[in-house]
N, C-alpha and C. Protein backbone atom coordinates (compact mmCIF):
# COMPACT_ATOMS: atom_id res chain seq x y z
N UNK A 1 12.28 -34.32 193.45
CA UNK A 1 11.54 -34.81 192.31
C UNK A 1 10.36 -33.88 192.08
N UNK A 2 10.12 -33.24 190.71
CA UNK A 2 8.73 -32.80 190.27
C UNK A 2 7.77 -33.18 190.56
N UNK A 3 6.67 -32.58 190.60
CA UNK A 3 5.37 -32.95 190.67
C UNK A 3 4.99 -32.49 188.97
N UNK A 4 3.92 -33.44 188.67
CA UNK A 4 3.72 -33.14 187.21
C UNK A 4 2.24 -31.95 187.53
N UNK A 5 2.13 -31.28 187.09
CA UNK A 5 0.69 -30.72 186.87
C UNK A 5 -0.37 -31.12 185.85
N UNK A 6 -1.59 -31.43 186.18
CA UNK A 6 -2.80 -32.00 184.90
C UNK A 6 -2.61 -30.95 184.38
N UNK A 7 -2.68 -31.81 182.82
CA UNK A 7 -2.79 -30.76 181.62
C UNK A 7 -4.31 -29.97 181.22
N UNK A 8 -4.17 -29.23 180.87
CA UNK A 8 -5.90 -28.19 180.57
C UNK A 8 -6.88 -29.48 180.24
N UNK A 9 -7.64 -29.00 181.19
CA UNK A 9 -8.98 -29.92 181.04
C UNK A 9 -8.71 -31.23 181.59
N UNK A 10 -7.84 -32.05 181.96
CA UNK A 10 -7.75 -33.26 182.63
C UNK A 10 -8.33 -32.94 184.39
N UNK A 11 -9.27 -33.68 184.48
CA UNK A 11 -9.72 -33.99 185.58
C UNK A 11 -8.97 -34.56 186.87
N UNK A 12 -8.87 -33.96 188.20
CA UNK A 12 -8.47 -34.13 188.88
C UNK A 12 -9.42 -35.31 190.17
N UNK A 13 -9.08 -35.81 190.61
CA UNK A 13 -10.12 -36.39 191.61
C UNK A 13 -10.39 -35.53 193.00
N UNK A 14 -10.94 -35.96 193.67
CA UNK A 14 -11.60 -34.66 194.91
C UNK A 14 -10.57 -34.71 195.94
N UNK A 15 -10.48 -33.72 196.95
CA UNK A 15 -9.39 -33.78 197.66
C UNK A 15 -9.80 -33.13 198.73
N UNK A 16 -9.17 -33.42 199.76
CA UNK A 16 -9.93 -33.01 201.25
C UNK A 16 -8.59 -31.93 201.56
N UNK A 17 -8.57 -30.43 201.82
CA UNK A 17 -7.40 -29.59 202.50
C UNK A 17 -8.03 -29.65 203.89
N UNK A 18 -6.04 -30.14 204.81
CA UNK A 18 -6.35 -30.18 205.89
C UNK A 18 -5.08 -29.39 206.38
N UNK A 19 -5.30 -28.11 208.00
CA UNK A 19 -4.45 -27.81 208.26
C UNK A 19 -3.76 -28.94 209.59
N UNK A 20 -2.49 -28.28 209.54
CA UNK A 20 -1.75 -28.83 211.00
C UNK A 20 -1.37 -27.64 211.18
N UNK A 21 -2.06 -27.49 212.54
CA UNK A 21 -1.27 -26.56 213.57
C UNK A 21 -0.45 -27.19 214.66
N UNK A 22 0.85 -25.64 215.17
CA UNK A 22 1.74 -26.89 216.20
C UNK A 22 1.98 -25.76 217.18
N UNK A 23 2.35 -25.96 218.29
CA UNK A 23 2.92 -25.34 218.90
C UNK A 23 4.62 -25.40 218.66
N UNK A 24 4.94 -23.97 218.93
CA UNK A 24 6.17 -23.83 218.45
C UNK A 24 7.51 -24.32 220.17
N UNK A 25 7.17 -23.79 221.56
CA UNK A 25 7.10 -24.52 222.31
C UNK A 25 7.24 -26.10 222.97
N UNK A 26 6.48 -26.67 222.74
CA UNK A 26 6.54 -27.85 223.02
C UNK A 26 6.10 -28.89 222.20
N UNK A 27 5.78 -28.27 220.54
CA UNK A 27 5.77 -29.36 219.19
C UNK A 27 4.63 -30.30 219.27
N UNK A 28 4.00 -29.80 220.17
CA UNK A 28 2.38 -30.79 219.84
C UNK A 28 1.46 -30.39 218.56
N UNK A 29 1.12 -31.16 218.11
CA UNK A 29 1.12 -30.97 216.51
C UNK A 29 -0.53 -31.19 216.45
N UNK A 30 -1.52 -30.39 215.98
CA UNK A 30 -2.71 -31.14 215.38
C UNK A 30 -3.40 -31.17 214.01
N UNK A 31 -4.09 -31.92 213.18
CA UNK A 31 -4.43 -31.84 212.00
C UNK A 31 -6.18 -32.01 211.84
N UNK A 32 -6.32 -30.88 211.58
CA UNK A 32 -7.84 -30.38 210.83
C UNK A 32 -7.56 -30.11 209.85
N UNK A 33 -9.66 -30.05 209.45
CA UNK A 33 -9.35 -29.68 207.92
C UNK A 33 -9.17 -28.13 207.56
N UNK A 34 -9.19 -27.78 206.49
CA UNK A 34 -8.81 -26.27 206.45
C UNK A 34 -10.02 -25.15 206.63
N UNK A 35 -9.88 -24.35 207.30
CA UNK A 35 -11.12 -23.55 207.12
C UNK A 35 -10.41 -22.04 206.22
N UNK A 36 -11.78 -21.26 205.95
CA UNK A 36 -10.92 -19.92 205.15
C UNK A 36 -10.92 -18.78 205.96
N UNK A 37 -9.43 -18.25 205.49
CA UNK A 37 -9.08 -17.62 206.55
C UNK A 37 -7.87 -17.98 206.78
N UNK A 38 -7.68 -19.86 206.85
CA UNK A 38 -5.98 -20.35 207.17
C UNK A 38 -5.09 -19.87 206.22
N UNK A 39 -3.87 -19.69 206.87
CA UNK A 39 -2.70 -19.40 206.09
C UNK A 39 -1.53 -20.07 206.97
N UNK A 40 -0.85 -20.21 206.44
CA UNK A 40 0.76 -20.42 207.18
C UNK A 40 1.59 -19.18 207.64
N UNK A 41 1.68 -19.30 209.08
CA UNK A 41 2.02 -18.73 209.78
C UNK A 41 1.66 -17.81 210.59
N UNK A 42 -0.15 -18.39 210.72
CA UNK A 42 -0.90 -17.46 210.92
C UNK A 42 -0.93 -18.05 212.58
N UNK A 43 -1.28 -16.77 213.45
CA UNK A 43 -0.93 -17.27 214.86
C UNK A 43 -2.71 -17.92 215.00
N UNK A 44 -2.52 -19.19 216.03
CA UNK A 44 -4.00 -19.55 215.78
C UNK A 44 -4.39 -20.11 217.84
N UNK A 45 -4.10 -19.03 218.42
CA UNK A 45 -4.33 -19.58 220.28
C UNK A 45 -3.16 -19.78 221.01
N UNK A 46 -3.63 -20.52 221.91
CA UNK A 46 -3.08 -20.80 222.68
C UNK A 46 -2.78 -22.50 222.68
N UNK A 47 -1.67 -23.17 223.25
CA UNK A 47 -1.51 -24.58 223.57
C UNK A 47 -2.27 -24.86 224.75
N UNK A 48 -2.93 -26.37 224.99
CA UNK A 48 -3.79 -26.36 226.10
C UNK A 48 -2.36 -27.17 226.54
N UNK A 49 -1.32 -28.00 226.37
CA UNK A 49 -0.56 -28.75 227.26
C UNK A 49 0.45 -27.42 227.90
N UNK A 50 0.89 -26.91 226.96
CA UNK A 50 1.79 -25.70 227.74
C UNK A 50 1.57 -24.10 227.69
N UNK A 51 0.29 -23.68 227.29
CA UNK A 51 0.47 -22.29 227.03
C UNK A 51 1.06 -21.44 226.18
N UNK A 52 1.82 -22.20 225.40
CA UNK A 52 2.50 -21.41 224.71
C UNK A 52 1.77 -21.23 222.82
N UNK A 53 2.54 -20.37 222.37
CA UNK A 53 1.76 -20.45 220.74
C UNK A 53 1.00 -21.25 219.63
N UNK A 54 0.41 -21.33 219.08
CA UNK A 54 -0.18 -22.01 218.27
C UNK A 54 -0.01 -21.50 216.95
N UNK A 55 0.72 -22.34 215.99
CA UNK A 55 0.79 -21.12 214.36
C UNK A 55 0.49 -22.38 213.35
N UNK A 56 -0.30 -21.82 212.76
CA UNK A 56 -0.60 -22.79 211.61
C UNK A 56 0.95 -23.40 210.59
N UNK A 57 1.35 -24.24 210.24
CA UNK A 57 2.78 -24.52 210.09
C UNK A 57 2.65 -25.36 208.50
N UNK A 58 1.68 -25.48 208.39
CA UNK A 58 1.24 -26.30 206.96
C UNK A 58 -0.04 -26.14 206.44
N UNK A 59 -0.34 -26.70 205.43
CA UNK A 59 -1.73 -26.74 204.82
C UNK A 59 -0.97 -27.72 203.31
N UNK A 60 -2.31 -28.37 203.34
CA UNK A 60 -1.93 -29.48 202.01
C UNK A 60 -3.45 -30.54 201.78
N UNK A 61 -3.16 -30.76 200.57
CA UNK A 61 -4.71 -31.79 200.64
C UNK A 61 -4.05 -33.32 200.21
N UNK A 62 -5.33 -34.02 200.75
CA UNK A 62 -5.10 -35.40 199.78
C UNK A 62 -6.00 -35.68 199.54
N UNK A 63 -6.22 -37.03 198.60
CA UNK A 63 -6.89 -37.23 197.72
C UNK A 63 -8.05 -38.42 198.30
N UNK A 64 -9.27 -38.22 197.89
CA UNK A 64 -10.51 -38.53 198.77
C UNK A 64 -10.63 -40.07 198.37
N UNK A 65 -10.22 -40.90 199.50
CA UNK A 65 -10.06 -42.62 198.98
C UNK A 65 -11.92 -43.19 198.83
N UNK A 66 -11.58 -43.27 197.27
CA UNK A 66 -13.11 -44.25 197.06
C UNK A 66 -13.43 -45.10 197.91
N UNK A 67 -14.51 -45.24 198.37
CA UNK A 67 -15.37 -46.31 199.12
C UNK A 67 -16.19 -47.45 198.28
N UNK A 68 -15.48 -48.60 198.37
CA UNK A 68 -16.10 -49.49 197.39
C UNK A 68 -17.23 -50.68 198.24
């Protein structure tokens, strides 16, 4: 299914980008927010459970829930 895009000039609401990095290894997964600089597939350490790689595997935002 599409995603629609806002049309020129329609306002979007605020949105928080957050990455998940994972190890490729043993699939422990974590989610921060994005800093610049992230990209996908960018190698990002080491795993503290197994040593093995760390690669950024996503990036995506959502949308900042009003506080009423």
């Amino acid at each position: 299914m599409a995603t629609m895009l806002p049309a020129i000039g329609e306002k979007r609401g605020k949105q928080i980008v957050y990455t998940i990095e994972e190890c490729l290894s043993c699939g422990e997964k974590k989610k921060r927010t994005f800093t610049v600089g992230d990209y996908v597939y960018k190698e990002n350490g080491q795993c503290k459970k197994c040593n093995g790689r760390i690669y950024i595997t996503m990036i995506y935002a959502e949308p900042v829930k009003p506080t009423q």
